[in-house]
Protein backbone atom coordinates (compact mmCIF):
# COMPACT_ATOMS: atom_id res chain seq x y z
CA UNK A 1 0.00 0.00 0.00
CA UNK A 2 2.87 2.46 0.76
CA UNK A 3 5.36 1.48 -2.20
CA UNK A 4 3.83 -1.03 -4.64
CA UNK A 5 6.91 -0.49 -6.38
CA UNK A 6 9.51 -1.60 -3.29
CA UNK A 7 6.95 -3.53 -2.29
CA UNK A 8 5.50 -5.37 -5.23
CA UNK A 9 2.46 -7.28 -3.96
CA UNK A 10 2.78 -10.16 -6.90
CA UNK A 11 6.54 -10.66 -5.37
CA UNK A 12 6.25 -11.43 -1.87
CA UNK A 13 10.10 -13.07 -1.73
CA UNK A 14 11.28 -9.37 -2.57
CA UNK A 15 8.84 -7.34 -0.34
CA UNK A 16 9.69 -9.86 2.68
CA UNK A 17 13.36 -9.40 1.69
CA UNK A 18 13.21 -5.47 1.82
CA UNK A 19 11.06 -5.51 5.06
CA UNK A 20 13.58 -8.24 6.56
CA UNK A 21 16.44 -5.55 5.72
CA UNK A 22 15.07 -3.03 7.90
CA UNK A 23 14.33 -4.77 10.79
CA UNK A 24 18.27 -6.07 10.45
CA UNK A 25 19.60 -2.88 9.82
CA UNK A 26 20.97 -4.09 6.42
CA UNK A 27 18.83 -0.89 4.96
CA UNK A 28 19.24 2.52 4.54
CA UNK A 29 15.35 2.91 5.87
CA UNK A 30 15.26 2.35 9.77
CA UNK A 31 12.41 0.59 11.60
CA UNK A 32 11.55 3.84 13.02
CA UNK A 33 10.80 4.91 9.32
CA UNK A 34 8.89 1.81 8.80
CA UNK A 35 6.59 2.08 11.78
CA UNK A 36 5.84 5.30 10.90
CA UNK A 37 5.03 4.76 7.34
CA UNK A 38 2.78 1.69 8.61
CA UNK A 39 0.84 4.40 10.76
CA UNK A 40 0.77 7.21 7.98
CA UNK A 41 -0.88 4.37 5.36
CA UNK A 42 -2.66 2.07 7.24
CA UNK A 43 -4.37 4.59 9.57
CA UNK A 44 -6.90 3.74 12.15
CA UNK A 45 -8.77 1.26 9.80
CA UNK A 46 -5.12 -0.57 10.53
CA UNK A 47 -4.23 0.46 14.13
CA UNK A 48 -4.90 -2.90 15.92
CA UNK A 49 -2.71 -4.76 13.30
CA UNK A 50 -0.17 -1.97 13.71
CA UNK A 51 -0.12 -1.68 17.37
CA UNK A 52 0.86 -5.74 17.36
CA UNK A 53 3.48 -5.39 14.29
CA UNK A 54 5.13 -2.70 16.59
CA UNK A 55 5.26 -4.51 19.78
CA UNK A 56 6.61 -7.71 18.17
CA UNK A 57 9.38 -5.50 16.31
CA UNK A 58 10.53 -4.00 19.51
CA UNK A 59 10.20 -7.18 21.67
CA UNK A 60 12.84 -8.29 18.56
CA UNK A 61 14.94 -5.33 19.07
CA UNK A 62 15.07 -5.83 23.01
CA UNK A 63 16.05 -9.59 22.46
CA UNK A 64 18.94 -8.52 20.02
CA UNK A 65 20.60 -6.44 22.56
CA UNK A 66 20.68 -9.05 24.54
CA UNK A 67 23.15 -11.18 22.29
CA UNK A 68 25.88 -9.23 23.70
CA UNK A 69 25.24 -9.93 27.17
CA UNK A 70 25.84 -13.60 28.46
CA UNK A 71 23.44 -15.69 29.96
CA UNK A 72 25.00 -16.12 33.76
CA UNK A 73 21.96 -17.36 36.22
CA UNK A 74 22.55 -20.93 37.49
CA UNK A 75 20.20 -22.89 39.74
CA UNK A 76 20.83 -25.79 41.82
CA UNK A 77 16.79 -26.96 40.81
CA UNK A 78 15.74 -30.57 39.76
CA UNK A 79 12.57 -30.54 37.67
CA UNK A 80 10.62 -34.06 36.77
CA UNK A 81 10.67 -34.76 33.67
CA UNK A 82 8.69 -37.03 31.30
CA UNK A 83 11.12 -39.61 29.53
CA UNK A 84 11.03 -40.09 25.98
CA UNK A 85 11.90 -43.80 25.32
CA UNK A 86 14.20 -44.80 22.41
CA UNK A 87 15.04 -48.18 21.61
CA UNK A 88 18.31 -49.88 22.30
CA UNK A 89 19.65 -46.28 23.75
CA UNK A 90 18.92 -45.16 26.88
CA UNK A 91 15.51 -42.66 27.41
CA UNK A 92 15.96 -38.32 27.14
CA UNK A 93 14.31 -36.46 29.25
CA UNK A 94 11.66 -34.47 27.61
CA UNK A 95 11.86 -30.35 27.80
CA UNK A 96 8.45 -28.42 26.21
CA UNK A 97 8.12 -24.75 26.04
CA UNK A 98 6.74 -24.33 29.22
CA UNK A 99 9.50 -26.32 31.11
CA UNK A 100 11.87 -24.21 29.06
CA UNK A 101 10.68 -21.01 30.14
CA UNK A 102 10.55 -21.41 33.55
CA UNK A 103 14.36 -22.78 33.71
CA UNK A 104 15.30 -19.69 31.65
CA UNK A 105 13.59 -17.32 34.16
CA UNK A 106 15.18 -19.24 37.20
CA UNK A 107 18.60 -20.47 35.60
CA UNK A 108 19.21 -23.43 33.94
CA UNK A 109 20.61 -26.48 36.20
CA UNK A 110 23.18 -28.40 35.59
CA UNK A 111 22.95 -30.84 32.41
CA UNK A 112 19.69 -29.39 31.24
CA UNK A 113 20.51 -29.51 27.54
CA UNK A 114 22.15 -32.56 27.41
CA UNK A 115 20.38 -36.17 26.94
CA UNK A 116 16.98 -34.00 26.23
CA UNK A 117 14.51 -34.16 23.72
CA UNK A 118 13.69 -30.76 23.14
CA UNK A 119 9.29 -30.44 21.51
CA UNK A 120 9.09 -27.63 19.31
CA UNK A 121 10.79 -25.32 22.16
CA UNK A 122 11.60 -22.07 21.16
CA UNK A 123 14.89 -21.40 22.82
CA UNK A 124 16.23 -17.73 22.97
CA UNK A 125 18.84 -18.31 25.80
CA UNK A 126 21.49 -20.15 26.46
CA UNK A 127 25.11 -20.15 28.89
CA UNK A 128 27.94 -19.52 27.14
CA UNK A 129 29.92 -23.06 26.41
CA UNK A 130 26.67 -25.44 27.13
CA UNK A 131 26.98 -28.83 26.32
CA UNK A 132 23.97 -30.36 23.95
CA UNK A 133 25.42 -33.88 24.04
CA UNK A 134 22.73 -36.45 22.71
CA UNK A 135 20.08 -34.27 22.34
CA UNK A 136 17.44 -33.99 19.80
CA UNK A 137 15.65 -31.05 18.77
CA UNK A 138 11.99 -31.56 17.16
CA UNK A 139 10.78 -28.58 15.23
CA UNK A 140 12.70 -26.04 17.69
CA UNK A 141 13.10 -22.55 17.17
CA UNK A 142 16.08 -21.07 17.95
CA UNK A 143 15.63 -17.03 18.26
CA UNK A 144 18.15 -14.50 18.27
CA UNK A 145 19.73 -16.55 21.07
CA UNK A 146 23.48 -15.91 21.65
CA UNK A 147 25.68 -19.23 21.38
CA UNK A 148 29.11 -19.20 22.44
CA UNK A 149 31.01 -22.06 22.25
CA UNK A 150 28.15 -24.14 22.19
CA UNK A 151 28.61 -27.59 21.83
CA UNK A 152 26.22 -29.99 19.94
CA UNK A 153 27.67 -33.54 19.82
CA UNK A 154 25.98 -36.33 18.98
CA UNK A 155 22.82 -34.38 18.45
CA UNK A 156 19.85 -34.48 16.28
CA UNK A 157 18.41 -31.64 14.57
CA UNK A 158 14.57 -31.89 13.08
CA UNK A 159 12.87 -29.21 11.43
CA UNK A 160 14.45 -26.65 13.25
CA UNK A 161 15.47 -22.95 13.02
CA UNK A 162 18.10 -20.17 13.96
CA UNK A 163 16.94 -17.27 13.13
CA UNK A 164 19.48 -13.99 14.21
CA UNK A 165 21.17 -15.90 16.10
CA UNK A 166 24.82 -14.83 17.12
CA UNK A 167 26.98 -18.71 16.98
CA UNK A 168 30.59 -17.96 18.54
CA UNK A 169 32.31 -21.30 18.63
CA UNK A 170 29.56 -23.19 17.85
CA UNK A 171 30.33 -26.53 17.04
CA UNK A 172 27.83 -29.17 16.02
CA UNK A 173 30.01 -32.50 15.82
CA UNK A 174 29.19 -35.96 14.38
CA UNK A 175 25.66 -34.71 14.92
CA UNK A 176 22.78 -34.96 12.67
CA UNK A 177 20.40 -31.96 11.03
CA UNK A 178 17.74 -32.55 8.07
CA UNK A 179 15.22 -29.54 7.11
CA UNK A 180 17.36 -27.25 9.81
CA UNK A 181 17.98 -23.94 8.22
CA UNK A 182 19.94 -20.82 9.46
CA UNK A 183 18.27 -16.89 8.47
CA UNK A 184 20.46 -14.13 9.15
CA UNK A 185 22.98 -15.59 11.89
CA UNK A 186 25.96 -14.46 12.17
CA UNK A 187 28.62 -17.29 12.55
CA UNK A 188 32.29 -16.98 13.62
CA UNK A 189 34.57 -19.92 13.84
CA UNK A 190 33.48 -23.33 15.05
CA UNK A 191 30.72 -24.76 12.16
CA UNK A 192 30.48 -29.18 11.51
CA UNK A 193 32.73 -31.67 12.21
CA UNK A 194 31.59 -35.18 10.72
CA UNK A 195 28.14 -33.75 10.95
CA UNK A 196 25.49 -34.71 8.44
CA UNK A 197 23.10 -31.84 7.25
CA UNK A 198 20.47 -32.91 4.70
CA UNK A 199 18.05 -30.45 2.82
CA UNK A 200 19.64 -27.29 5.14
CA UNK A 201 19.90 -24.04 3.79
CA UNK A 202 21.36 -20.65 5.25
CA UNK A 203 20.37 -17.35 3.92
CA UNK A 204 21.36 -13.65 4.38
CA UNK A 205 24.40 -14.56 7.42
CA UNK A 206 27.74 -13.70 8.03
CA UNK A 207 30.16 -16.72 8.28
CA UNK A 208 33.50 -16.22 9.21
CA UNK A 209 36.56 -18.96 9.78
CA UNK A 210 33.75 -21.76 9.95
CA UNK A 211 34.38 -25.67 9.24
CA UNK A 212 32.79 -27.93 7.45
CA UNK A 213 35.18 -30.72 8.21
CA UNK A 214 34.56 -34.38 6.77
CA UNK A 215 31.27 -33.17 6.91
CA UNK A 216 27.75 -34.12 4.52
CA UNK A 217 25.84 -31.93 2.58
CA UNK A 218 22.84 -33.12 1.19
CA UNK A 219 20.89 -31.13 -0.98
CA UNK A 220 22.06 -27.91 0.96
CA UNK A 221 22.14 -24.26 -0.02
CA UNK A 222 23.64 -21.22 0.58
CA UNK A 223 21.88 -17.63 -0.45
CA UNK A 224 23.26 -14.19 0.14
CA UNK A 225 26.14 -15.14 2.57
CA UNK A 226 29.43 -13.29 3.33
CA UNK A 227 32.05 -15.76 4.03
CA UNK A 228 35.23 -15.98 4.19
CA UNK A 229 38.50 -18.31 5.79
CA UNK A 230 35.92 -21.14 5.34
CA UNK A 231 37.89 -24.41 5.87
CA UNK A 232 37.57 -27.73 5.39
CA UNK A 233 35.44 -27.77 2.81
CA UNK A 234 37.37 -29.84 0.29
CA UNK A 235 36.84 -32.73 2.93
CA UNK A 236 33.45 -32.20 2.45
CA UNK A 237 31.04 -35.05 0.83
CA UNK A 238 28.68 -32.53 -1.33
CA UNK A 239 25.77 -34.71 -2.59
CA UNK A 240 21.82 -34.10 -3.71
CA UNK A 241 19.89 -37.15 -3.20
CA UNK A 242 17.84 -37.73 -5.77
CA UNK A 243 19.28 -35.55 -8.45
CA UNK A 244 21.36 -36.31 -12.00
CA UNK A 245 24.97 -35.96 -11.89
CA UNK A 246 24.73 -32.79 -13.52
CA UNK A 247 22.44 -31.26 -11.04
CA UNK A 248 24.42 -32.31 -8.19
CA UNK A 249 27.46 -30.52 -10.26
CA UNK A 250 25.78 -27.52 -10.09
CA UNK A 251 24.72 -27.78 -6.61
CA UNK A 252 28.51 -28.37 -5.82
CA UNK A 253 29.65 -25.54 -7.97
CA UNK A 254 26.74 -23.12 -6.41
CA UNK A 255 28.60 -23.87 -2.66
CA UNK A 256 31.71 -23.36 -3.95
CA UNK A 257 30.81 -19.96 -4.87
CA UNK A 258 29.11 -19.58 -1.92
CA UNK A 259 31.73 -20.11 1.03
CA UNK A 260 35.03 -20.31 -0.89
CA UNK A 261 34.57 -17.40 -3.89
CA UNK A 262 38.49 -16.73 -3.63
CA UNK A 263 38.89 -20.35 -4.49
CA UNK A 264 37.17 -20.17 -7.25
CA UNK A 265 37.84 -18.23 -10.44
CA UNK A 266 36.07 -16.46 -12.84
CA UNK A 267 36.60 -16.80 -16.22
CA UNK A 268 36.27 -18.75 -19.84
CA UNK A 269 40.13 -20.94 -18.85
CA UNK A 270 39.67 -21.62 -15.35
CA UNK A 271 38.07 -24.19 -13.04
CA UNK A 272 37.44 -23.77 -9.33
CA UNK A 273 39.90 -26.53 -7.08
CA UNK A 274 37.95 -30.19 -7.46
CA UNK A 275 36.58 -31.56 -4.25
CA UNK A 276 38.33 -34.03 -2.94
CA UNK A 277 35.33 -36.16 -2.44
């Protein structure tokens, strides 16, 4: 309604895309210019809507100033949990949102994110260097949550998100993710060791000094990312299940481009470096 143009209603990729750029800052409009062109065109036939846009945009400001501040409360608290059974290994205990939140609020004890089975839990908090050993994460949310060091080993990713989340060390190793995706996260250092990520794709994020060491991509993508010092990507197995030879060549080459650019030439007489595997 304000700028069919910017905001081309037959191309909703590009209008979310432009909107998604202000509320990141990657825009020379600010979200104060946004809200305010939201009240100038939608008027009071619009004001509920409005009033709830705005309070969700500044409840995602508030939560992104909180990536610079780590997570430090600690409690001694044992909650009962229900078990999830799985056979031949022993049972997780099971976290839900509700659980979650009330461990944030009071401090997280000891071991809570390891041997869990997290149900679609949207997690915004964590401490600095937590352990996620053996834990599986079912259609979970993660929202601009700050992760330093966190470790994810032996763990299972379903259907899950990061969305602006800040991952400092992260390291997800010999660990599992299928349909997981990452939207403008910023990533520095850490990244997959012997990890196997099927159908995951990352979009509009930062990546800097991040592995992908004897890892698996399956069918991944990688849109609008900044990378650089990527390593270990030539001990990467790059696959597309499903897909011709030539498809997966072009899903290979597309990656390439991606995370290693400077490794991979432009012009009509030169090749980018062949994968080892």
């Amino acid at each position: 309604m304000s700028d069919p143009e910017n905001y081309p209603p037959s191309d909703r990729a590009r209008t979310v895309r432009a909107v998604n750029n202000i509320l990141q800052g990657a825009s020379t409009r600010t979200t104060d210019d946004l809200l305010a062109e939201l009240a100038e065109k939608g008027g009071d036939y619009y004001a509920g809507e409005i009033e709830g846009v705005k309070k969700d945009i500044l409840a995602f400001q508030a939560q992104k100033l909180l990536i610079g501040q780590p997570y430090t409360k600690t409690s001694g608290r044992q909650y009962h949990y229900k078990l999830f059974e799985r056979d031949g290994h022993p049972p997780l205990k099971v976290v839900n949102q509700r659980l979650f939140d009330w461990a944030a609020k009071g401090g997280f004890p000891p071991g809570f994110f390891e041997n869990t089975y997290f149900d679609h839990v949207t997690i915004y908090c964590m401490p600095d260097y937590t352990h996620c050993l053996d834990s599986v994460f079912q259609e979970c949310n993660f929202a601009v949550c700050r992760m330093v060091g966190t470790h994810f080993e032996d763990a299972s990713l379903y259907s899950s998100e990061f969305h602006s989340c800040c991952l400092s060390g992260a390291i997800f190793s010999d660990s599992t993710l299928a349909n997981t995706h990452f939207y403008d996260c910023v990533q520095h250092r850490g990244g997959f060791i012997r990890s196997r990520l099927r159908r995951c794709n990352t979009l509009d994020a930062l990546m800097t000094g991040v592995t992908f060491a004897e890892s698996t991509l399956d069918g991944c993508s990688f849109d609008r990312v900044r990378a650089n010092r990527i390593r270990g990507l030539h001990t990467a197995t790059i696959t597309q299940g499903g897909a011709t030879e030539e498809e997966c060549r072009h899903n290979r080459e597309a990656i390439y481009k991606a995370l290693r650019p400077e490794d991979y030439p432009q012009g009509p007489d030169r090749r980018p470096p062949a994968p080892e595997r």
